[in-house]
Protein backbone atom coordinates (compact mmCIF):
# COMPACT_ATOMS: atom_id res chain seq x y z
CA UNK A 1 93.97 -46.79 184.93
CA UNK A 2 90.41 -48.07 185.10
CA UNK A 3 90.25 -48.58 188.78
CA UNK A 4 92.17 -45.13 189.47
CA UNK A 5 88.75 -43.73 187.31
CA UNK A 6 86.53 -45.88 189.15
CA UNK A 7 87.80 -43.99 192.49
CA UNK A 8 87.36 -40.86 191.79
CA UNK A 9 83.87 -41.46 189.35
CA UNK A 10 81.78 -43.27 192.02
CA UNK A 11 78.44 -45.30 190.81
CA UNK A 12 79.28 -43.99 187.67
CA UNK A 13 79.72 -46.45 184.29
CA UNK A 14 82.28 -46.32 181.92
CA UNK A 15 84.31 -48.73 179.38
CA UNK A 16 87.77 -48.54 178.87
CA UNK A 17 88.39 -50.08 175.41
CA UNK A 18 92.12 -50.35 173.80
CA UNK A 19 91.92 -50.27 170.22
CA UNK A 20 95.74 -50.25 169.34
CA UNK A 21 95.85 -53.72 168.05
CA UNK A 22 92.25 -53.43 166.38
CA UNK A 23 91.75 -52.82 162.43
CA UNK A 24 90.75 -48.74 161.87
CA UNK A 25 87.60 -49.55 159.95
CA UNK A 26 86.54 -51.80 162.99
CA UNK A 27 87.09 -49.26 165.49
CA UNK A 28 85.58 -46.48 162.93
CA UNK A 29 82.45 -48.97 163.06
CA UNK A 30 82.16 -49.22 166.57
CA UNK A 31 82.27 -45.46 167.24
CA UNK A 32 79.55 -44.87 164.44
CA UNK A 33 77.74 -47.31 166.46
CA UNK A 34 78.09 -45.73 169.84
CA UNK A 35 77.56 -42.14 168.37
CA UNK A 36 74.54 -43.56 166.76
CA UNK A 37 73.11 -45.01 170.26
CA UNK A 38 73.76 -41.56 172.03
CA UNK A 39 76.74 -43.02 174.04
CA UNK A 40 78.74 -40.17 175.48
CA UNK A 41 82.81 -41.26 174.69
CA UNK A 42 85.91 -40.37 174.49
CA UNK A 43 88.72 -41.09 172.05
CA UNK A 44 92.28 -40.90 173.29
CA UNK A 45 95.28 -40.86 171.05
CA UNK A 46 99.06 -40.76 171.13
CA UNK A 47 100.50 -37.13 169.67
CA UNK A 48 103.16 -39.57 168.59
CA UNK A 49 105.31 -37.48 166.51
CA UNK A 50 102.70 -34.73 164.92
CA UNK A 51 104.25 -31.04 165.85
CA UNK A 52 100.25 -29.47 166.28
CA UNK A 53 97.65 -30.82 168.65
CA UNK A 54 94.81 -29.42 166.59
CA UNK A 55 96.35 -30.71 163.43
CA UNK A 56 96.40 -34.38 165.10
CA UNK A 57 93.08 -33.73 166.42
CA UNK A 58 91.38 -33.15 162.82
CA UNK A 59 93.84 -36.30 161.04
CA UNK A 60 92.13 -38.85 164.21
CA UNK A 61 88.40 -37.43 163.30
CA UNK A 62 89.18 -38.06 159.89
CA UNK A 63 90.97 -41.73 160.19
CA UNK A 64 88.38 -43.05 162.31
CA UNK A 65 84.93 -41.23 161.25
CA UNK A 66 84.83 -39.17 164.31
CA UNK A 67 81.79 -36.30 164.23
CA UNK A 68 82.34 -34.60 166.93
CA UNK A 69 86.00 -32.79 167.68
CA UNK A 70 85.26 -32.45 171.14
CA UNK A 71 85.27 -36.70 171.73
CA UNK A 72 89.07 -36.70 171.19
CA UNK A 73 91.73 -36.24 173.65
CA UNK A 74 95.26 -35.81 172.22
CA UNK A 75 98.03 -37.32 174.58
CA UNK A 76 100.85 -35.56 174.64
CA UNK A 77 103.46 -37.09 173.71
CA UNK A 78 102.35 -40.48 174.71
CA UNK A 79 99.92 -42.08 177.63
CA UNK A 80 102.98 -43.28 179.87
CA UNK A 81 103.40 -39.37 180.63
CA UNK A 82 100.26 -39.56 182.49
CA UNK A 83 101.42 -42.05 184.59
CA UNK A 84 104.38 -40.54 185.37
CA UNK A 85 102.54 -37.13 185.86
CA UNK A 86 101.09 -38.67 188.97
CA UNK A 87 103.52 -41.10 190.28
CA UNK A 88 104.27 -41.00 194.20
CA UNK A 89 107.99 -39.24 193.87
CA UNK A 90 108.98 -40.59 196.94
CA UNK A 91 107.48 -44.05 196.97
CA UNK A 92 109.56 -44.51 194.17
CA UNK A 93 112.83 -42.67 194.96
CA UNK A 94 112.46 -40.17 192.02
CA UNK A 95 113.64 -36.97 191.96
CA UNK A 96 111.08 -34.65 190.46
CA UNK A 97 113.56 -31.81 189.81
CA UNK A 98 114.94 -34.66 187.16
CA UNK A 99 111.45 -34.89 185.04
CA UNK A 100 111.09 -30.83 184.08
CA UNK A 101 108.29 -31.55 181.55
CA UNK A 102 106.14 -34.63 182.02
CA UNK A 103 104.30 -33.69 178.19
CA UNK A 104 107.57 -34.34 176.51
CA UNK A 105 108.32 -37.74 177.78
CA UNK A 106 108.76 -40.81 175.63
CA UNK A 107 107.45 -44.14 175.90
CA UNK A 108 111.46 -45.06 176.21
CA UNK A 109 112.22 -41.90 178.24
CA UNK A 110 109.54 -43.21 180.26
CA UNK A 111 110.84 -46.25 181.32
CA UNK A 112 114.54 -45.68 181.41
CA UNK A 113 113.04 -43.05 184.06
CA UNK A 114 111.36 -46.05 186.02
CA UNK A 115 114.35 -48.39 185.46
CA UNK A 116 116.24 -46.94 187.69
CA UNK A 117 113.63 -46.34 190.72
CA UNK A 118 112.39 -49.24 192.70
CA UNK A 119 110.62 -50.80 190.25
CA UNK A 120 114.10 -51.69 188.68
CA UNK A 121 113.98 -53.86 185.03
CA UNK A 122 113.39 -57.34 186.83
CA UNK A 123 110.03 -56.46 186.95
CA UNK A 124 107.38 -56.76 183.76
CA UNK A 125 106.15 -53.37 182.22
CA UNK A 126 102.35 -54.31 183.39
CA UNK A 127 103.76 -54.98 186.91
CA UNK A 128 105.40 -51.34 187.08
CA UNK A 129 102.75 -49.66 185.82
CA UNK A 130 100.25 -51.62 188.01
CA UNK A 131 102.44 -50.58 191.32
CA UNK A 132 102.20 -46.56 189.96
CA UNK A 133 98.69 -46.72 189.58
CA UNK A 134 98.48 -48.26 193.22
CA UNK A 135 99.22 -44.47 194.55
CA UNK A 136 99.14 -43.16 191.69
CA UNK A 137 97.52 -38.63 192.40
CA UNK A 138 95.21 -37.90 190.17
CA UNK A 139 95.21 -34.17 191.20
CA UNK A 140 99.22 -33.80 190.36
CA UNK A 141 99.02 -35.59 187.02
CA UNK A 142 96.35 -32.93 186.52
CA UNK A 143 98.94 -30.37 187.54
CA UNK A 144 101.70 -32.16 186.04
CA UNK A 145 99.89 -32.89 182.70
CA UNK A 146 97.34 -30.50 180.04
CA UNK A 147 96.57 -33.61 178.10
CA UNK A 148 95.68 -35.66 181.16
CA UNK A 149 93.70 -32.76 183.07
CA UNK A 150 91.86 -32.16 179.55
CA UNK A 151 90.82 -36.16 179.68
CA UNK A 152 89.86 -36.01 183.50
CA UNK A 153 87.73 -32.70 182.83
CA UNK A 154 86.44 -34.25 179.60
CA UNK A 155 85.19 -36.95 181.73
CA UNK A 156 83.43 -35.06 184.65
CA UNK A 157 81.60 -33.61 181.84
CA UNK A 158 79.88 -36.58 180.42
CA UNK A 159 79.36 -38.76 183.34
């Protein structure tokens, strides 16, 4: 996703860091840090299976020491939607009239989706999503996707 970013943010900086596999008080640390050096950021996270954005919102501020609201984006449902919200339909022999509702797809509805286009199951999960983001349209996933249009206006606000 970082070079998609890059594309469309020119001669601007930015760090992309995953913190999935990373211990909460260690990522709670490292934001108190950044907020603490007046780093503008942004802290995404899965809606996973809360039923209220806002609720989710408040429970992530709280987990990880978050001051300010505004610094978290809620994915909805999970991040794959995004890339599916702005994959080339044709490249990939998908019929968009299949995919009503790109904020309600699963990490598993996500691929089972893929499986079955080009991309096929011979290929590794980073491969696939490597190829989307290759023509990957930022301005449909926008369309196609609140959560990811909230992130991409978040971002033209702070850099």
């Amino acid at each position: 996703m970082r070079h998609i970013l890059k594309g469309n943010f020119h001669y601007k900086d930015f760090k992309i860091i995953q913190y999935a596999q990373i211990n909460v008080s260690k990522v709670s640390y490292y934001i108190k840090q950044c907020a603490q050096a007046g780093y503008n950021f942004i802290f995404l996270h899965d809606m996973d299976d809360a039923k209220d954005k806002d609720n989710r919102k408040k429970e992530v501020q709280t987990n990880y020491g978050i001051e300010q609201l505004e610094s978290i984006i809620i994915v909805i449902t999970e991040i794959e939607s995004w890339y599916l919200a702005g994959i080339d339909f044709k490249r990939f022999k998908i019929k968009k009239n299949k995919i009503i509702n790109t904020e309600t797809v699963t990490k598993e509805d996500f691929y089972n989706i893929i499986d079955k286009t080009t991309l096929k199951k011979k290929y590794p999960n980073v491969t696939k999503l490597t190829e989307i983001l290759a023509s990957f349209n930022m301005e449909q996933g926008k369309q196609e996707n609140s959560s990811f249009n909230d992130f991409i206006t978040k971002l033209q606000s702070i850099l």
